[in-house]
Protein backbone atom coordinates (compact mmCIF):
# COMPACT_ATOMS: atom_id res chain seq x y z
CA UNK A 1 31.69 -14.74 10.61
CA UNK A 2 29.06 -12.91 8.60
CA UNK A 3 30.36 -11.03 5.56
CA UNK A 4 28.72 -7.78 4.51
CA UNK A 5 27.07 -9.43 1.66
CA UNK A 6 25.13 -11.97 3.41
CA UNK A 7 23.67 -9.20 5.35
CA UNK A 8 20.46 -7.58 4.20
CA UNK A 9 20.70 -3.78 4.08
CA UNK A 10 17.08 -3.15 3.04
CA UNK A 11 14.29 -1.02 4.45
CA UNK A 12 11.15 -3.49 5.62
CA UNK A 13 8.02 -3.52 6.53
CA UNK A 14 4.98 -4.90 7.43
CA UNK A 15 1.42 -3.85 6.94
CA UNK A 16 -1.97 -4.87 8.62
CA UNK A 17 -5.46 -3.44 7.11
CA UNK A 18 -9.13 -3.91 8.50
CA UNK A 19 -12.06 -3.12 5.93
CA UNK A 20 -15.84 -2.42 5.80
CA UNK A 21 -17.49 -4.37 3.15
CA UNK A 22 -20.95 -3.74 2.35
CA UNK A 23 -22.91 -6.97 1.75
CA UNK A 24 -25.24 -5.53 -0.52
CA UNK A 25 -23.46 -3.06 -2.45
CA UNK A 26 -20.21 -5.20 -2.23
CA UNK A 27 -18.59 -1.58 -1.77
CA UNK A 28 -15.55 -1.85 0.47
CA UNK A 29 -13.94 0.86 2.83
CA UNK A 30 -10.58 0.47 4.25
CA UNK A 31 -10.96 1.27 8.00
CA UNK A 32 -7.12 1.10 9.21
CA UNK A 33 -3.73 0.70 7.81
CA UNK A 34 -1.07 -0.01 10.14
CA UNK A 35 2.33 -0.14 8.68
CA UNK A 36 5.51 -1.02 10.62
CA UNK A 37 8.80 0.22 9.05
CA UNK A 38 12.24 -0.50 10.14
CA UNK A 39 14.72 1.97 8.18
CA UNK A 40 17.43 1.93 10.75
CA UNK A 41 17.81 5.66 12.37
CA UNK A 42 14.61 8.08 11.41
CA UNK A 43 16.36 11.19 11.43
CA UNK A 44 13.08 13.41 10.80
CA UNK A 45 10.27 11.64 12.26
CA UNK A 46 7.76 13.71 10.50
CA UNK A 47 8.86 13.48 7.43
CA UNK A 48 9.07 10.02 7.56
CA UNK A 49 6.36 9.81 8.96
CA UNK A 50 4.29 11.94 6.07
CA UNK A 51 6.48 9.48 3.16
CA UNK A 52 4.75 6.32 4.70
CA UNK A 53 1.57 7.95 4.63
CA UNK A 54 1.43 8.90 1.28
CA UNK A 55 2.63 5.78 0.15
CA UNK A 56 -0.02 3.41 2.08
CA UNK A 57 -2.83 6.45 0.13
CA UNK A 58 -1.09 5.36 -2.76
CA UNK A 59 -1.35 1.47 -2.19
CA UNK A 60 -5.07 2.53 -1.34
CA UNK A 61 -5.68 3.61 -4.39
CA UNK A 62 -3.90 0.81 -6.28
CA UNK A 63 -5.92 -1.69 -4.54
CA UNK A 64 -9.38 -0.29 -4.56
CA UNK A 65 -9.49 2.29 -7.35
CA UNK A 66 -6.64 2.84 -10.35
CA UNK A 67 -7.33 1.11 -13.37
CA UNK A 68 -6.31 1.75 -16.72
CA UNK A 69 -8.57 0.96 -19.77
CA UNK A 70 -6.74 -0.12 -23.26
CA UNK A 71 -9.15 0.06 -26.83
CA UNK A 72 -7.84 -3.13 -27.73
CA UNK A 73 -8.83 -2.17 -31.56
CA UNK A 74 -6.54 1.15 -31.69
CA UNK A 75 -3.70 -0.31 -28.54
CA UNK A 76 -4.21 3.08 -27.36
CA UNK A 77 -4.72 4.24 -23.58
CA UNK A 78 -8.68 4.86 -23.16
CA UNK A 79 -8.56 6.51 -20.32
CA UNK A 80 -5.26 8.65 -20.53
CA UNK A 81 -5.53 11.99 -17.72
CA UNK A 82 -6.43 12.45 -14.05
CA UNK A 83 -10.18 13.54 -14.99
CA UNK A 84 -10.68 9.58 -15.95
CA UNK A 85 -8.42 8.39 -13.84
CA UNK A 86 -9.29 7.26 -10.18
CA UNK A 87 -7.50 7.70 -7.03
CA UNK A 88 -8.22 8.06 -3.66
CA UNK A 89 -9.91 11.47 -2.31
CA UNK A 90 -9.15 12.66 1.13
CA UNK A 91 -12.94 10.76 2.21
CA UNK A 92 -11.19 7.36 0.91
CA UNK A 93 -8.97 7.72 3.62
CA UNK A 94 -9.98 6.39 7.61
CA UNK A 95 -7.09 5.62 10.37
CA UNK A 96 -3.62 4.66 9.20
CA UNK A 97 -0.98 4.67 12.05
CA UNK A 98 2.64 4.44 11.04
CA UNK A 99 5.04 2.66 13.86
CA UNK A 100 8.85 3.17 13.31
CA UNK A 101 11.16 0.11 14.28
CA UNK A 102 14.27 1.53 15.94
CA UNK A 103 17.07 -0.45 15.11
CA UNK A 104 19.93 1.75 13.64
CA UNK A 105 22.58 -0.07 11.47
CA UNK A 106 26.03 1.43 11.40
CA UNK A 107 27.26 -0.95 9.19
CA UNK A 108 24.82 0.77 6.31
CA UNK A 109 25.97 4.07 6.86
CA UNK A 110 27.92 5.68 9.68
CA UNK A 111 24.62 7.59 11.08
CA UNK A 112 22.83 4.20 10.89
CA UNK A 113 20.09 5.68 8.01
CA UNK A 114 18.18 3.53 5.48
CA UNK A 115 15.71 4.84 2.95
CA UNK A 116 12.29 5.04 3.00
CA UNK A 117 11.50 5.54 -0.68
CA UNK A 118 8.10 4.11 -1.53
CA UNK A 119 8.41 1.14 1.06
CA UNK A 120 4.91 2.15 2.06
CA UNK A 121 3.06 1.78 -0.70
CA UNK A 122 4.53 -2.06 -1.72
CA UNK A 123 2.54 -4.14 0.84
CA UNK A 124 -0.66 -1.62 0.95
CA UNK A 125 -2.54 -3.28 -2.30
CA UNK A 126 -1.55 -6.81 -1.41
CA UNK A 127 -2.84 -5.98 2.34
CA UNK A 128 -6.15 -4.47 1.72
CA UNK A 129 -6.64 -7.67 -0.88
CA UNK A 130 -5.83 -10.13 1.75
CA UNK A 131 -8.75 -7.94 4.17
CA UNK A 132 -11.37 -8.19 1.49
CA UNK A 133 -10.61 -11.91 1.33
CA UNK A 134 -10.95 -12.85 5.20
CA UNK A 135 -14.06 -9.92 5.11
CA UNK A 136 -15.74 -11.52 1.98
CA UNK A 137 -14.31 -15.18 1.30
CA UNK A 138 -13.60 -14.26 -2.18
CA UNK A 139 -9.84 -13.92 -3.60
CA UNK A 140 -9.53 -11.39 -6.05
CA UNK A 141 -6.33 -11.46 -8.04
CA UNK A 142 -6.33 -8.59 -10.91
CA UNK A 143 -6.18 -5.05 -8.98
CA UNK A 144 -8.45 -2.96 -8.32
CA UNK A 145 -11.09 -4.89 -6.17
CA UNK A 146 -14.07 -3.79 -7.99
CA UNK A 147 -17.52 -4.09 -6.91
CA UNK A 148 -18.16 -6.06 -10.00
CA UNK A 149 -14.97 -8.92 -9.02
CA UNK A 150 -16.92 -9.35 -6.08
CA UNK A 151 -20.07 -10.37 -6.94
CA UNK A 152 -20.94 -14.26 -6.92
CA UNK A 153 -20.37 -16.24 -9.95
């Protein structure tokens, strides 16, 4: 018998990317998202649907464009408001599709629910890393992928 705290209650997902990397310019374009979720019973499928969405932009933006700058003389944030900070512009943005896993879980809650929170942002980054990798041959471990982390030693 399987008590209720071996069981995992958690929302999961899983999330496949394709991108277009420019050899010369070593610019990179993210070309599809897919992200599978399985929260139990969606109760508002466009909702749900819009809260994925929004969080793979997000894990867009990690990946290929946020980055904070430190003056490592003053410890003070260099770039500090949205007019120097990046993020991802409706033109960033190509095909994602968002499939929904049906499996409700009563044992959760009685209508079978799970949250969605920010579950689609947390494999976006790692995802469009792993892309420029099999497009490129060249791991990049400190987010964003630049242009400049892709150049040849």
């Amino acid at each position: 018998m399987i008590s209720m705290a071996q069981k995992s209650r958690n929302t999961h997902s899983a999330i496949f990317c394709e991108v277009r990397v420019d050899e010369e310019l070593n610019q990179v374009r993210v070309t599809r998202v897919v992200s599978a979720v399985a929260a139990g019973r969606i109760i508002n499928p466009k909702t749900a649907r819009s809260q994925i969405l929004g969080g793979v932009v997000m894990g867009i933006g990690m990946a290929l464009h946020e980055e904070t700058f430190a003056d490592k003389a003053l410890g003070r944030w260099m770039n500090h408001n949205y007019a120097e900070y990046h993020v991802p512009a409706h033109a960033d943005i190509e095909d994602i599709d968002v499939i929904f896993v049906d499996e409700p879980d009563p044992e959760v809650t009685p209508l079978g629910v799970k949250g969605l929170g920010e579950i689609g942002i947390v494999g976006t980054a790692a995802a469009v890393a792993n892309a420029i990798y099999h497009a490129t041959g060249k791991r990049v471990r400190q987010l964003p992928v630049t242009i400049d982390k892709l150049l040849p030693p």
